[in-house]
PDB file of N, CA and C in Angstrom:
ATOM      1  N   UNK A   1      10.292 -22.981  12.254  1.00  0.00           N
ATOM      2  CA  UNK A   1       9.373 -24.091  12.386  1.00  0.00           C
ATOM      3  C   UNK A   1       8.794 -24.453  11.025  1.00  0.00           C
ATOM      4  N   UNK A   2       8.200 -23.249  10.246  1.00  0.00           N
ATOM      5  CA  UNK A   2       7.884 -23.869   9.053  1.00  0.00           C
ATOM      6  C   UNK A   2       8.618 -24.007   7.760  1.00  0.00           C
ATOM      7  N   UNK A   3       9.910 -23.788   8.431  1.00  0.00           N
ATOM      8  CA  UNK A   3      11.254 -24.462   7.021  1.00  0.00           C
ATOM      9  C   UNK A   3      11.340 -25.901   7.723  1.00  0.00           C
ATOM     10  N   UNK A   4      11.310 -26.506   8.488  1.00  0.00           N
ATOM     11  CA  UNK A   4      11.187 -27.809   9.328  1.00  0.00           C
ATOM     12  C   UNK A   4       9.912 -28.882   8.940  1.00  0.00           C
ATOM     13  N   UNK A   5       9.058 -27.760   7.884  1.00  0.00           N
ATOM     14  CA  UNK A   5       7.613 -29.002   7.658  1.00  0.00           C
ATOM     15  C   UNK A   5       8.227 -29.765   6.332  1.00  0.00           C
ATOM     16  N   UNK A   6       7.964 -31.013   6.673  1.00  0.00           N
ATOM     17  CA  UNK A   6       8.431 -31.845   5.106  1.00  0.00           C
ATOM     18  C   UNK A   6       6.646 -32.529   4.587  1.00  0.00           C
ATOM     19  N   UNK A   7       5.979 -32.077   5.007  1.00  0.00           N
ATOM     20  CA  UNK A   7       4.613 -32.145   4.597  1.00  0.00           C
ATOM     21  C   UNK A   7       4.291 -31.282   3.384  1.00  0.00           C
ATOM     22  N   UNK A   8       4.302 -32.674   2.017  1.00  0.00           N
ATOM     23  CA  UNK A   8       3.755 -31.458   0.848  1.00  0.00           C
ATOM     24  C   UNK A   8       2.786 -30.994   0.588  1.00  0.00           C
ATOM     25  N   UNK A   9       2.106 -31.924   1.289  1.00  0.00           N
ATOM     26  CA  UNK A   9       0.699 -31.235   0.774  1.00  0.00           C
ATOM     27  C   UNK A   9       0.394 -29.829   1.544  1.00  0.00           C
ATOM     28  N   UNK A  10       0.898 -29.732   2.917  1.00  0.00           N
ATOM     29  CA  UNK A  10       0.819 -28.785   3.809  1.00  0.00           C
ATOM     30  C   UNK A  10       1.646 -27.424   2.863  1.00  0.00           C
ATOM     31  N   UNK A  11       2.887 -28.025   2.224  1.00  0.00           N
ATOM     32  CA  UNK A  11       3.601 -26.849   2.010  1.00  0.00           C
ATOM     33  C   UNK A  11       2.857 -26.143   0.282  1.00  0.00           C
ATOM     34  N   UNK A  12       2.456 -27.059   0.215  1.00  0.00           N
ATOM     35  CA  UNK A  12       1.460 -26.770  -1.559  1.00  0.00           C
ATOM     36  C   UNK A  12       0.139 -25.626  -0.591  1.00  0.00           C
ATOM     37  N   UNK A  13      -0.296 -26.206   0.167  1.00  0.00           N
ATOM     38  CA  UNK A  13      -1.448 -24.924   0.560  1.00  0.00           C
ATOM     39  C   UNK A  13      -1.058 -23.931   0.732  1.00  0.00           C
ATOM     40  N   UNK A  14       0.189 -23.312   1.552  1.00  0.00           N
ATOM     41  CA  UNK A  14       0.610 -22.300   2.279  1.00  0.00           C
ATOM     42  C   UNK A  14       1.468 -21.795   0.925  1.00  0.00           C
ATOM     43  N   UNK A  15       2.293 -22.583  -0.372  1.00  0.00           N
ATOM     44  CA  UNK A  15       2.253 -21.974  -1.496  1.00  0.00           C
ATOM     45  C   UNK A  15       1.026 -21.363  -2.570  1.00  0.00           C
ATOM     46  N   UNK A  16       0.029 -21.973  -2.270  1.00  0.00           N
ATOM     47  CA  UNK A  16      -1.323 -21.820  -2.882  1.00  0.00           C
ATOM     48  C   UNK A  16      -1.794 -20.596  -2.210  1.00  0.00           C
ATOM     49  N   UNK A  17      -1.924 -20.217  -1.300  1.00  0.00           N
ATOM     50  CA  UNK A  17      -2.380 -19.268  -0.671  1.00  0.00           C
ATOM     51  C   UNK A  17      -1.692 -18.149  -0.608  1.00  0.00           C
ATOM     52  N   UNK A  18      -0.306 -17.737  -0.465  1.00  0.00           N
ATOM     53  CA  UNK A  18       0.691 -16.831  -1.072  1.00  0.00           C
ATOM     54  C   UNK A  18       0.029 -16.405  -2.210  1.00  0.00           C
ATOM     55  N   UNK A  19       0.419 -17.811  -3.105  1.00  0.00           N
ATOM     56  CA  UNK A  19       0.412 -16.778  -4.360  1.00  0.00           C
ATOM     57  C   UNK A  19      -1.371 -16.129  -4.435  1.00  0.00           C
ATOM     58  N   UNK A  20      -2.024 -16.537  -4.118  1.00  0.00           N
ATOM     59  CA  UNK A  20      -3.336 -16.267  -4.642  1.00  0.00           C
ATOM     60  C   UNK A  20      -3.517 -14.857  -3.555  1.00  0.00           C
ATOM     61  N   UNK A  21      -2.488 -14.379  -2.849  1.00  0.00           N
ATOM     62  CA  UNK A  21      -2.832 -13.357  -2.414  1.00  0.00           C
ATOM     63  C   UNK A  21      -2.660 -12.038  -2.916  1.00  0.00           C
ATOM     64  N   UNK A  22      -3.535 -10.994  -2.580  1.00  0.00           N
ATOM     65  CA  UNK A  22      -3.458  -9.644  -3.195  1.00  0.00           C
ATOM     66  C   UNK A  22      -2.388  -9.241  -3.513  1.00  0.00           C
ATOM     67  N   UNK A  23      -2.070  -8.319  -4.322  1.00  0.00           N
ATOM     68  CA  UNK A  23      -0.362  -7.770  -4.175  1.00  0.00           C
ATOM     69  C   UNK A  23      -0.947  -6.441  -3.255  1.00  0.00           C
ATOM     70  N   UNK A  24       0.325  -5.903  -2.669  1.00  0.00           N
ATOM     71  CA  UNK A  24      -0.024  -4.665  -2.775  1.00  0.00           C
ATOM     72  C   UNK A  24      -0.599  -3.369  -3.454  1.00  0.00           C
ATOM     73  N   UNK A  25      -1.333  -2.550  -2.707  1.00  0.00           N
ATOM     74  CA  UNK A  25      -1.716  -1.561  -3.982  1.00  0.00           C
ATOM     75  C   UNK A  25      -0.521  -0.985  -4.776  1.00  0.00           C
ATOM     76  N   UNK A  26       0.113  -0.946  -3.962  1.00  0.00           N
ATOM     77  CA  UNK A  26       1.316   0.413  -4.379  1.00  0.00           C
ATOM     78  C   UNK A  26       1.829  -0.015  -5.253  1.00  0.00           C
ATOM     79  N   UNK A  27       2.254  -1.660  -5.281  1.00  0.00           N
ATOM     80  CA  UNK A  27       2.773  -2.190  -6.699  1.00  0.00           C
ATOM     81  C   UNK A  27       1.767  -1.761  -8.030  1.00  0.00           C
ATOM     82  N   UNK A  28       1.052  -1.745  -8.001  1.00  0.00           N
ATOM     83  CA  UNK A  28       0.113  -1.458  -8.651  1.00  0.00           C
ATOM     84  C   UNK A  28      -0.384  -0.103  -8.951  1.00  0.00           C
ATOM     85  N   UNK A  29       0.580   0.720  -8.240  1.00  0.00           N
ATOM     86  CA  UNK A  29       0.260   2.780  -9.335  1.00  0.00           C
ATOM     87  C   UNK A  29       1.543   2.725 -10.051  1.00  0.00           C
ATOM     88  N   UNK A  30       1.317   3.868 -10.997  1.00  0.00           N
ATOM     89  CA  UNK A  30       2.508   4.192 -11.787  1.00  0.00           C
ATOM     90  C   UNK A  30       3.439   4.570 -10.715  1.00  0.00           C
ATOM     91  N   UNK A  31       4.434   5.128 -11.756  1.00  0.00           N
ATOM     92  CA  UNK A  31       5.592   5.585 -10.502  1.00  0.00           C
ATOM     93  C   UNK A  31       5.223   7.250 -10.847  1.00  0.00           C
ATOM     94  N   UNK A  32       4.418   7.918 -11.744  1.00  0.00           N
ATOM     95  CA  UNK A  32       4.032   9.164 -11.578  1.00  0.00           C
ATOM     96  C   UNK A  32       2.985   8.918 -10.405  1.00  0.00           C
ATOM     97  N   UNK A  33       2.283   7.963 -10.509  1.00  0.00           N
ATOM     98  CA  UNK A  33       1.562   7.955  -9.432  1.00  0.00           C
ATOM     99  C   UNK A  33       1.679   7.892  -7.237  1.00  0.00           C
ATOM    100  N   UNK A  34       3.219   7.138  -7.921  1.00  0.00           N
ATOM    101  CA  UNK A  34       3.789   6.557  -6.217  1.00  0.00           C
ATOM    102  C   UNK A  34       4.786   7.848  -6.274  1.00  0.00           C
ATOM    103  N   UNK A  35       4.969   8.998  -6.982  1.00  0.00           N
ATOM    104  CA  UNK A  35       5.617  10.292  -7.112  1.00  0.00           C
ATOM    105  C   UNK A  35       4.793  11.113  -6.244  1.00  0.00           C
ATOM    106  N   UNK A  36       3.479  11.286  -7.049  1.00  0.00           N
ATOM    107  CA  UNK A  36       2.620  12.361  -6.119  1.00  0.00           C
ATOM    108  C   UNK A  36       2.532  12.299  -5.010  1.00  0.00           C
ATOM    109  N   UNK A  37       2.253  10.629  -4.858  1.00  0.00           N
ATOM    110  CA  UNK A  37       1.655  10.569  -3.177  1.00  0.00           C
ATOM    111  C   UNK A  37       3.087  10.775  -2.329  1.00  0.00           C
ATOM    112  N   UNK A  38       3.865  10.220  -2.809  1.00  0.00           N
ATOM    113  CA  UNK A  38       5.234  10.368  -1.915  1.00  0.00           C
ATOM    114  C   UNK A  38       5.822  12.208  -1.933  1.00  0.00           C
ATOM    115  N   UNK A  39       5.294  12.758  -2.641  1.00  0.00           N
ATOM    116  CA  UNK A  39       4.990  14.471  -2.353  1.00  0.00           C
ATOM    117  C   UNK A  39       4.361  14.942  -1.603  1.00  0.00           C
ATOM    118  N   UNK A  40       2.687  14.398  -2.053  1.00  0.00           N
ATOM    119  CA  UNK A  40       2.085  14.900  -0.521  1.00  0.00           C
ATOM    120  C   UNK A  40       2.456  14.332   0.710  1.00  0.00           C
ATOM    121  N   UNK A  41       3.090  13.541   1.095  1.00  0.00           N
ATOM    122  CA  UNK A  41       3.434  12.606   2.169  1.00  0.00           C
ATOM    123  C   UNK A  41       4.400  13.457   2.810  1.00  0.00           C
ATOM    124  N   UNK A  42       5.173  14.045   2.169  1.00  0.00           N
ATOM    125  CA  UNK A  42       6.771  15.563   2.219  1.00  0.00           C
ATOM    126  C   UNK A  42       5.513  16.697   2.384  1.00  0.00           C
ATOM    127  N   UNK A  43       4.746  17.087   1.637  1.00  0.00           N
ATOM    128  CA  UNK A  43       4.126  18.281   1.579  1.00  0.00           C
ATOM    129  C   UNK A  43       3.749  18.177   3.690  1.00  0.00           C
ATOM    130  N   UNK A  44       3.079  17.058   3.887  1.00  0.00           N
ATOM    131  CA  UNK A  44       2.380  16.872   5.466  1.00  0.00           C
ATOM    132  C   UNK A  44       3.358  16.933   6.032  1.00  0.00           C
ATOM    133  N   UNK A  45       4.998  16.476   6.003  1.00  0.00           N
ATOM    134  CA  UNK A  45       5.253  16.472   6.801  1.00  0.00           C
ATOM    135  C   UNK A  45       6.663  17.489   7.271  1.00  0.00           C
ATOM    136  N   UNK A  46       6.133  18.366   5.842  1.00  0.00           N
ATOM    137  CA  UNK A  46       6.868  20.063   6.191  1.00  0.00           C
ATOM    138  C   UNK A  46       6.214  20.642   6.728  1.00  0.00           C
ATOM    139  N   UNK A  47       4.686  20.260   7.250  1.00  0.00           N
ATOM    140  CA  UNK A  47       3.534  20.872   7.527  1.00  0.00           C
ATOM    141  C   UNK A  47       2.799  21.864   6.518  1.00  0.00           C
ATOM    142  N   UNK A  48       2.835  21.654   5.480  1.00  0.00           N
ATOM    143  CA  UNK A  48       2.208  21.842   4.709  1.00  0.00           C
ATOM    144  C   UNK A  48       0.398  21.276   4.682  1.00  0.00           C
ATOM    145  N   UNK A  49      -0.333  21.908   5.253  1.00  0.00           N
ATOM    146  CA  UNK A  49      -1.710  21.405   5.174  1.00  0.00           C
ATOM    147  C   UNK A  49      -2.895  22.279   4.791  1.00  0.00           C
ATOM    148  N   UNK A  50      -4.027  21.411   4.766  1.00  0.00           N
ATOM    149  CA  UNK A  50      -4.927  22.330   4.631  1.00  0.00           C
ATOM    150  C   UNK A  50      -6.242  21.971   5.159  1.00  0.00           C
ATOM    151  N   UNK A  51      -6.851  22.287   6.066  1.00  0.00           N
ATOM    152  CA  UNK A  51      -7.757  21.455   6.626  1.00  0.00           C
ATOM    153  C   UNK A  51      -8.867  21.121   5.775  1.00  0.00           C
ATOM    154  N   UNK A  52      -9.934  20.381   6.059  1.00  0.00           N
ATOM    155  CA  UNK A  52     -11.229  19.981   5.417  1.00  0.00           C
ATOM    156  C   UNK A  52     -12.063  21.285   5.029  1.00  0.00           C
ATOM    157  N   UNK A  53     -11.858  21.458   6.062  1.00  0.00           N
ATOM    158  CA  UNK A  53     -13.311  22.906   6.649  1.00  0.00           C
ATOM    159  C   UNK A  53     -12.719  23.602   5.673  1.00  0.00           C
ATOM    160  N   UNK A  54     -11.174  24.423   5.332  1.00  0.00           N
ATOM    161  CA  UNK A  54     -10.931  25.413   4.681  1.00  0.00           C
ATOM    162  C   UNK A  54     -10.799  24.824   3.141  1.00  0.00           C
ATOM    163  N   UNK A  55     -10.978  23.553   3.019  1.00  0.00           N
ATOM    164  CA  UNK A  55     -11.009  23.027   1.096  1.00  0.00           C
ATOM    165  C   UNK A  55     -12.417  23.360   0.826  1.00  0.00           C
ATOM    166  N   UNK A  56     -13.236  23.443   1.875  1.00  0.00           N
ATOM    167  CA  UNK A  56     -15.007  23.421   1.386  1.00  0.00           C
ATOM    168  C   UNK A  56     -15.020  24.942   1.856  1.00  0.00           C
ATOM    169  N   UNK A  57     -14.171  26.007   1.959  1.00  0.00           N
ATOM    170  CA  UNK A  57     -14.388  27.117   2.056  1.00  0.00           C
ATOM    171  C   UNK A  57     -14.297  27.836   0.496  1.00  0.00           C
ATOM    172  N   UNK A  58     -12.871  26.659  -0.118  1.00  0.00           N
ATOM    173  CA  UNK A  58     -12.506  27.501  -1.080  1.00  0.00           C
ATOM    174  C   UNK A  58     -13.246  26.869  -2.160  1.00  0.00           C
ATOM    175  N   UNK A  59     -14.382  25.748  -2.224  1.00  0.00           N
ATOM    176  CA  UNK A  59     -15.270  25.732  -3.612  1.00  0.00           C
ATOM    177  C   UNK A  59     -16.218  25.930  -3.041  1.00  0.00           C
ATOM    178  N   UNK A  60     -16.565  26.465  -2.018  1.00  0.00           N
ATOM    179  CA  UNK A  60     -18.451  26.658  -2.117  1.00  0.00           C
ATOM    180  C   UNK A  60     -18.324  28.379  -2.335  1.00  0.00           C
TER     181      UNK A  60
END
């Protein structure tokens, strides 16, 4: 439907508004950065965890 609009002004807003939108974060970390998280993401889901309660066990 909206490859069918021949309205420019319509199609200038809906280009205007694209671009002026956020990027993603993720575009936006390093790739050491989109490394780690995509580790811990493997670390959770070898089950690798550690709960809340036991991270505030091990600095207080």
């Amino acid at each position: 439907m909206i490859l069918n609009i021949e309205n420019d002004n319509f199609i200038k807003k809906v280009t205007d508004f694209i671009n002026n939108e956020k990027s993603d974060f993720w575009n936006e970390l390093s790739e050491s950065e989109q490394a780690e998280i995509k580790k811990g993401i493997k670390q959770l889901e070898d089950g690798k965890r550690t709960s809340f309660s036991e991270v505030l066990k091990k600095i207080s």
